[in-house]
Protein backbone atom coordinates (compact mmCIF):
# COMPACT_ATOMS: atom_id res chain seq x y z
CA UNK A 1 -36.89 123.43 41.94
CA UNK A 2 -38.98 121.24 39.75
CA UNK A 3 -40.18 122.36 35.70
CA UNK A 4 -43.37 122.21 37.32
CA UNK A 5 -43.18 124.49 40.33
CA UNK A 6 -41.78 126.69 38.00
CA UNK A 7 -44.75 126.36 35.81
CA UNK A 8 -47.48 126.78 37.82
CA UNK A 9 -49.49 130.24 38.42
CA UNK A 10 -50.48 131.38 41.66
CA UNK A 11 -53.74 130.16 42.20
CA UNK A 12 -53.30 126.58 41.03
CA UNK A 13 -52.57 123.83 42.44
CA UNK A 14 -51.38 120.23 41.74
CA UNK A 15 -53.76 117.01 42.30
CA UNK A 16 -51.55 114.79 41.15
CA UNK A 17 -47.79 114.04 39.79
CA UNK A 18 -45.79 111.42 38.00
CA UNK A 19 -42.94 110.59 36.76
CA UNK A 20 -40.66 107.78 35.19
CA UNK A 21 -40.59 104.46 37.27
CA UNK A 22 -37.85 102.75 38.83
CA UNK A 23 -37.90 99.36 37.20
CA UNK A 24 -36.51 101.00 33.75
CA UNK A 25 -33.07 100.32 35.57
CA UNK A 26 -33.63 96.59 36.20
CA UNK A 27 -32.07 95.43 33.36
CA UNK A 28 -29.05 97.62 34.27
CA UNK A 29 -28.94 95.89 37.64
CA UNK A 30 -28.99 92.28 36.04
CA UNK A 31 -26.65 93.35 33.43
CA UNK A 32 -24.64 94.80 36.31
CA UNK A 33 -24.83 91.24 38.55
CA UNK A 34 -23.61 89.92 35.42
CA UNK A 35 -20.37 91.70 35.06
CA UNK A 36 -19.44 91.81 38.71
CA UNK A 37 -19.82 88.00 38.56
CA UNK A 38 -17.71 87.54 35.24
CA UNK A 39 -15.81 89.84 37.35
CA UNK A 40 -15.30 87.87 40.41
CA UNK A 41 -15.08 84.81 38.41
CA UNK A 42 -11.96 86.09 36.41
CA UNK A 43 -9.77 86.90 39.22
CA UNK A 44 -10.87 83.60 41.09
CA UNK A 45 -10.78 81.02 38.12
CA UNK A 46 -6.94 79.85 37.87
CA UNK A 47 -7.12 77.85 34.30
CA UNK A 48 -4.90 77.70 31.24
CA UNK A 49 -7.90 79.49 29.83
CA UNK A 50 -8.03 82.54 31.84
CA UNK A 51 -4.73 83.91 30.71
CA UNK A 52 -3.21 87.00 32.27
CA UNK A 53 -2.68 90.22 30.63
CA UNK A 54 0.65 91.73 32.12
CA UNK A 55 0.52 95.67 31.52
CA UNK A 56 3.66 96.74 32.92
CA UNK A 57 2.28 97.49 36.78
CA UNK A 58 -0.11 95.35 37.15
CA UNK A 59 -0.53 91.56 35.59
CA UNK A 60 -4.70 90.71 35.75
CA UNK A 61 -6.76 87.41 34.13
CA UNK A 62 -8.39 88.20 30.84
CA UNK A 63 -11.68 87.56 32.39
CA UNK A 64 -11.15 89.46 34.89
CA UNK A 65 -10.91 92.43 32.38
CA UNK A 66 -14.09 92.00 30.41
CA UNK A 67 -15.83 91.80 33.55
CA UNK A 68 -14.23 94.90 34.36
CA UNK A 69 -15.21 96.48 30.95
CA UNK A 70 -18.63 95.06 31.25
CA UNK A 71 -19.27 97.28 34.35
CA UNK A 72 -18.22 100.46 33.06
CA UNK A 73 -20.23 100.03 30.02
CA UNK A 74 -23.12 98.93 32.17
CA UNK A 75 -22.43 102.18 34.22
CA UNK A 76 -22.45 103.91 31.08
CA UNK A 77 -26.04 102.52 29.99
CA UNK A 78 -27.12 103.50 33.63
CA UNK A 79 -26.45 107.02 32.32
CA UNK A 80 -28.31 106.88 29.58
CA UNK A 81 -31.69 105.98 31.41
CA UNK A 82 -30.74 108.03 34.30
CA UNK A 83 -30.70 111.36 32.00
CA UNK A 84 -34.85 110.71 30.69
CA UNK A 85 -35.71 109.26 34.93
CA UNK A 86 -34.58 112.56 36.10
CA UNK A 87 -36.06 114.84 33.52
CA UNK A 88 -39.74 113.66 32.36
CA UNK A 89 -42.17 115.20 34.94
CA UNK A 90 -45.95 115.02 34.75
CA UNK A 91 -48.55 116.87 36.70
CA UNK A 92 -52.32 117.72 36.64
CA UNK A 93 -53.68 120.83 38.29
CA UNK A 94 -56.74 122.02 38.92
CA UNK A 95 -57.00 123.46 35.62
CA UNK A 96 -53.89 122.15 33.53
CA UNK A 97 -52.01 119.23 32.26
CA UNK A 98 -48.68 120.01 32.84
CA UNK A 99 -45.26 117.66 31.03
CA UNK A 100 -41.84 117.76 30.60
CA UNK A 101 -39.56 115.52 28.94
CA UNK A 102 -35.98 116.16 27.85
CA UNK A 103 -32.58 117.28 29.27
CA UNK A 104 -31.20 119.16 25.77
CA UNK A 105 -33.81 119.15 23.66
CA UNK A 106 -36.59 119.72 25.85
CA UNK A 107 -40.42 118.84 24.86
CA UNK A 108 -43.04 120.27 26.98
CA UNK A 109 -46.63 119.79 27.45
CA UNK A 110 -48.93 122.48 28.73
CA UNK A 111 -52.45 122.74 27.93
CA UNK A 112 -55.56 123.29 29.72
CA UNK A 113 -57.94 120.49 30.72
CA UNK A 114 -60.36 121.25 28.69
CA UNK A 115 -57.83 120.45 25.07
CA UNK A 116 -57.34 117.28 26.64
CA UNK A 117 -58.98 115.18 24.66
CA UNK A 118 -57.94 111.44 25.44
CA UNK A 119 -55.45 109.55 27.21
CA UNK A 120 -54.10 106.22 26.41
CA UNK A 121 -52.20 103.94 28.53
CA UNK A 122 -50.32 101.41 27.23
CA UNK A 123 -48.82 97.97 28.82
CA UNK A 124 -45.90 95.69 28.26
CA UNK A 125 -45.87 92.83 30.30
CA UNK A 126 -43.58 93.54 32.75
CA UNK A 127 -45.24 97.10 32.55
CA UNK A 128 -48.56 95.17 33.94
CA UNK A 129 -46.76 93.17 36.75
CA UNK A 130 -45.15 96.41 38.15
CA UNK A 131 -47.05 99.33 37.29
CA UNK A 132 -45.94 101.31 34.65
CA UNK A 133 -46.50 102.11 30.92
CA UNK A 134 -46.57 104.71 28.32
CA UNK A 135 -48.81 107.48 28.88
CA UNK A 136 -50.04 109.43 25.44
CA UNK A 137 -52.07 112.71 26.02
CA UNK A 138 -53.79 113.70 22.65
CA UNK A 139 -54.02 117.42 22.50
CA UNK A 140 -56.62 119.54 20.28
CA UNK A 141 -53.06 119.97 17.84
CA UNK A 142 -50.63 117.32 19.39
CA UNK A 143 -50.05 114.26 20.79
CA UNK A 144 -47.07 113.85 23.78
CA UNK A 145 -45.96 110.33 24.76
CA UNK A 146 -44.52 109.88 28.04
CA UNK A 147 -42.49 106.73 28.33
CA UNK A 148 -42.38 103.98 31.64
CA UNK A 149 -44.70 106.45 34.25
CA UNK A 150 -44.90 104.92 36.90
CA UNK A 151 -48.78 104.25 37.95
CA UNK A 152 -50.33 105.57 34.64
CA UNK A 153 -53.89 104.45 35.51
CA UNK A 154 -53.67 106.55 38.66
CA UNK A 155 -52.77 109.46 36.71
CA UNK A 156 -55.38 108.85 34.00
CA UNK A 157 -58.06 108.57 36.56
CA UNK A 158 -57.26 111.54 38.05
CA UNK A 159 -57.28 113.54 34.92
CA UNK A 160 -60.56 112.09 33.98
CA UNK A 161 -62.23 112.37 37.36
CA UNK A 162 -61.10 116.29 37.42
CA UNK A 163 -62.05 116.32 33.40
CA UNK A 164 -65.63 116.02 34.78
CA UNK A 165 -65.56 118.09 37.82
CA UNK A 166 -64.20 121.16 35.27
CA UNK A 167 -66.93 120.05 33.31
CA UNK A 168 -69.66 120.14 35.90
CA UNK A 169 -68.56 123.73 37.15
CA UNK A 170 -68.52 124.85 33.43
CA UNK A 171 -72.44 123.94 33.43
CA UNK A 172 -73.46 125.81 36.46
């Protein structure tokens, strides 16, 4: 069960979620095509320059072994962005702004909509050609910035658009 189901009271409900996007493992994946061609080079290329490394059972090409090394450190930098991917969640209810970031040291965001008082979305480049950026909500007392979400505008619009609605029902 999600931080946020756990979170949430009985009457409320969630409009909308989000959460880290995919494309923060892309360069994993080319550093990954990288090493599994160094890889597949190594134990291909027969040269005078691609010595072998005899270690008593097995005899590879030097190559061959720092394309091996290259994956598991690649595997090991997949960890590292796996860890924040599975553990920032953000969600808007009908009356809250709900966040979590953090596996150890856990941050969390909870406020109600109406402490909300801006939220800024910003862009790389790559974050503009495939949909994702930082998302900073700016609390009465804090500010929490979500890194990579996936669709920020999305979620910004909906905060907004349910900002007003709150608003509107306030005034009646």
């Amino acid at each position: 069960m999600s931080f946020i189901k756990k979170k949430l009271a009985k009457p409320s409900e969630v409009i909308q979620t989000s959460r880290m996007t995919k494309w923060i493992f892309f360069n994993e994946a080319v550093y990954m095509a990288i090493a599994v061609m160094i890889t597949i080079i190594g134990f291909t290329w027969k040269s005078n320059v691609n010595r072998e490394i005899d270690f008593g059972f097995v005899t590879l090409p030097l190559l061959a072994i720092a394309g091996i090394v290259a994956i598991v450190l690649v595997l090991v930098l997949c960890i590292f962005e796996w860890i924040p991917y599975i553990t920032t969640e953000l969600a808007l209810t009908n009356a809250r702004v709900i966040g979590k970031r953090g596996w150890i040291a856990i941050q969390v965001l909870d406020t109600q909509l109406q402490n909300v008082d801006n939220i800024q979305v910003r862009f790389t480049i790559l974050g503009r050609l495939f949909n994702y950026g930082d998302l900073v909500v700016e609390t009465r007392s804090d500010k929490h910035c979500y890194k990579r979400i996936g669709a920020p505008l999305k979620f910004q619009r909906a905060v907004n658009s349910r900002f007003e609605e709150v608003k509107k029902e306030t005034q009646k």
